[in-house]
C-alpha atoms as a PDB file:
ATOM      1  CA  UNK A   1      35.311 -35.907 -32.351  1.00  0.00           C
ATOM      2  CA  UNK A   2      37.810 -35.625 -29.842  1.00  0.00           C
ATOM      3  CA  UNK A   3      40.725 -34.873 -32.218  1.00  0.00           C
ATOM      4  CA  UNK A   4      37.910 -31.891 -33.959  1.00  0.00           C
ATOM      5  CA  UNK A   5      38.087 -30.835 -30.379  1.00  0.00           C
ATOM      6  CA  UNK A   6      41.698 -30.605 -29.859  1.00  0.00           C
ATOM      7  CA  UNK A   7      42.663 -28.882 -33.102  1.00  0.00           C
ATOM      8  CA  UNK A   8      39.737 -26.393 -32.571  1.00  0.00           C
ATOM      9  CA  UNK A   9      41.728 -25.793 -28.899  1.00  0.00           C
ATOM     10  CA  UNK A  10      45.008 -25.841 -30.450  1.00  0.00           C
ATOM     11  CA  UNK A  11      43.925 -23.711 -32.522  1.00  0.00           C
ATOM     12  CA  UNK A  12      42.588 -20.917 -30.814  1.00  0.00           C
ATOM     13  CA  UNK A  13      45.487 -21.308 -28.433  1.00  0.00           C
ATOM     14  CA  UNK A  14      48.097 -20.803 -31.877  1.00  0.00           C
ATOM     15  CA  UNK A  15      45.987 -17.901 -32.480  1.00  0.00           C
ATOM     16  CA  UNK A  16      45.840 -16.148 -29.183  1.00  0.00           C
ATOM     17  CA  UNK A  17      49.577 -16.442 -28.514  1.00  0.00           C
ATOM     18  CA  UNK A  18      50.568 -15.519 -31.929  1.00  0.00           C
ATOM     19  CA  UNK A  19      47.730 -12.931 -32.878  1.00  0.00           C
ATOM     20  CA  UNK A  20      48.880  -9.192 -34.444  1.00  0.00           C
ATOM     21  CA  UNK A  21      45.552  -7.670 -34.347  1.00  0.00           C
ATOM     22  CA  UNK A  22      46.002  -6.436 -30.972  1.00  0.00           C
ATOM     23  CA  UNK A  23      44.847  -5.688 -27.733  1.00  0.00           C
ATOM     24  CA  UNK A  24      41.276  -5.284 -28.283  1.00  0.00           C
ATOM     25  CA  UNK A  25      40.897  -8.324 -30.083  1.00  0.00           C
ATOM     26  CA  UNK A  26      42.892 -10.363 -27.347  1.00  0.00           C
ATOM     27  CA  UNK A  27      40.089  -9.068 -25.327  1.00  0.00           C
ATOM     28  CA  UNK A  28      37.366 -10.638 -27.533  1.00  0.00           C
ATOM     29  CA  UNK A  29      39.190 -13.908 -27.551  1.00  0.00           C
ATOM     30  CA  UNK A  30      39.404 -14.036 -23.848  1.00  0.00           C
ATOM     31  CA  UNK A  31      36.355 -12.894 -23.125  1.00  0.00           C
ATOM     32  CA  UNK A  32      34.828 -15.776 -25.409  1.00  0.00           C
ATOM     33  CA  UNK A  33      36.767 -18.199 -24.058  1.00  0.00           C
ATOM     34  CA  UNK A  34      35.953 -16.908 -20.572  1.00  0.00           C
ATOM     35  CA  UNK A  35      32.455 -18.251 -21.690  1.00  0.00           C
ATOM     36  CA  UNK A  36      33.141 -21.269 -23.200  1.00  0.00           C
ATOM     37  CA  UNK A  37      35.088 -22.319 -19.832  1.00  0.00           C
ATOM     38  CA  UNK A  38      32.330 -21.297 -17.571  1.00  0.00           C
ATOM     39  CA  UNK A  39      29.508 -23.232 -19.787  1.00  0.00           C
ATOM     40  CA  UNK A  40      28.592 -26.318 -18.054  1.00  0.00           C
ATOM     41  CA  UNK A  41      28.684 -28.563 -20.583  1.00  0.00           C
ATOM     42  CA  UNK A  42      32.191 -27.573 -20.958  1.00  0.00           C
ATOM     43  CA  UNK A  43      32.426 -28.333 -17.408  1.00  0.00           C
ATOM     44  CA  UNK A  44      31.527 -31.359 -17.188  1.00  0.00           C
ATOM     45  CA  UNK A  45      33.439 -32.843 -19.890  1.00  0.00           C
ATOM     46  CA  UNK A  46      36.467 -31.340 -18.096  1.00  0.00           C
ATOM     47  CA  UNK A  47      35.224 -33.348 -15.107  1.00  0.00           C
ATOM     48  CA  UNK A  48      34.737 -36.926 -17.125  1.00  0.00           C
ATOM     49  CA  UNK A  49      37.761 -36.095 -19.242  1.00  0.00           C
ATOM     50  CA  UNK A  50      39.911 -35.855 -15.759  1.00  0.00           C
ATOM     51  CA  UNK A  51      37.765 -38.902 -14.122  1.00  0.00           C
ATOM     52  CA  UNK A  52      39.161 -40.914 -17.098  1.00  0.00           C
ATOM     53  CA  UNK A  53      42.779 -39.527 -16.759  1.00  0.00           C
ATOM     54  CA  UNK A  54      42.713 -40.285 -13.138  1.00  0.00           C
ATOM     55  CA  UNK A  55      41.355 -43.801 -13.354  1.00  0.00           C
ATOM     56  CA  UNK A  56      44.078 -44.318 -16.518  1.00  0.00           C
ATOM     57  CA  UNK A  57      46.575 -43.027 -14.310  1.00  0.00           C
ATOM     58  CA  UNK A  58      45.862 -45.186 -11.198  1.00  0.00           C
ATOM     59  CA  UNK A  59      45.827 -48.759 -13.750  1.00  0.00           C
ATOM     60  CA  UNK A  60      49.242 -47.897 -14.764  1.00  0.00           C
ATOM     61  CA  UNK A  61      50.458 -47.475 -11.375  1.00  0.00           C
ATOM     62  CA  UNK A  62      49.053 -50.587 -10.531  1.00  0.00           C
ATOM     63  CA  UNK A  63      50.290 -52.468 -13.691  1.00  0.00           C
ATOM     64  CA  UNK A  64      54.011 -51.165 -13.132  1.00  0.00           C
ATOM     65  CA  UNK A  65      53.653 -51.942  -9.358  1.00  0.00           C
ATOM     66  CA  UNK A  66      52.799 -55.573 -10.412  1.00  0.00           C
ATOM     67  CA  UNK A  67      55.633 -55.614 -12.930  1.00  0.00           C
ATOM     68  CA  UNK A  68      58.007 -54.201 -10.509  1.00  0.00           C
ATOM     69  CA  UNK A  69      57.020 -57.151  -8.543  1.00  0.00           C
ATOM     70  CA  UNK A  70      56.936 -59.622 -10.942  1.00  0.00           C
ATOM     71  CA  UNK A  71      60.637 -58.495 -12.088  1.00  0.00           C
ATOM     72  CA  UNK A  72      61.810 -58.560  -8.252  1.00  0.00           C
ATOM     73  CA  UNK A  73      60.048 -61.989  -7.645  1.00  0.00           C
ATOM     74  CA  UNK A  74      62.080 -63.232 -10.735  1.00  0.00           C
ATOM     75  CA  UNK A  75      65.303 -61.516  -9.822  1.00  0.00           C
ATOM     76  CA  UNK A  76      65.520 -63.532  -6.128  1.00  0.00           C
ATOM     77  CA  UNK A  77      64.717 -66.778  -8.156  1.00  0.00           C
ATOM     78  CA  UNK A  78      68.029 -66.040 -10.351  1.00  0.00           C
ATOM     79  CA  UNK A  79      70.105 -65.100  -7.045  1.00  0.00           C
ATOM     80  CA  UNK A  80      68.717 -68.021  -5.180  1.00  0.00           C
ATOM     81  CA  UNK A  81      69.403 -70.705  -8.083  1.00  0.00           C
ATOM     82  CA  UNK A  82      73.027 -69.124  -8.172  1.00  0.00           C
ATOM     83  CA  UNK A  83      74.191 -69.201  -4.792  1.00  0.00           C
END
């Protein structure tokens, strides 16, 4: 599902950016996706999708805080067993 979702994305995107048909059907295509954007249901899997992001986002930080610790914690124990 989710990788239906982001071809379909990508490509509408390919097709706006690249389209020859001109102005009047870059018009269309906005206005449609306009619509699709403002749907609610669109809306709110925007908001989960960025929830999950965020929360993915915030365990990393902590896991490479912890392993920045870790690695400093082991670093004094090598300085302190060579002095």
């Amino acid at each position: 599902m989710k990788f239906r979702t982001g071809l379909a994305i990508g490509l509408g995107v390919g097709y706006v950016l690249g389209a020859k048909a001109g102005h009047g059907r870059y018009e269309q295509i906005m206005a449609g996706w306009e619509r699709v954007a403002r749907d609610e249901r669109v809306q709110q899997m925007t908001s989960k999708g960025k929830a999950v992001v965020d929360l993915a986002a915030a365990r990393a930080r902590t896991a490479v805080s912890e392993g920045l610790d870790d690695a400093a914690e082991k670093l004094r124990d090598v300085v302190d067993g060579a002095v």
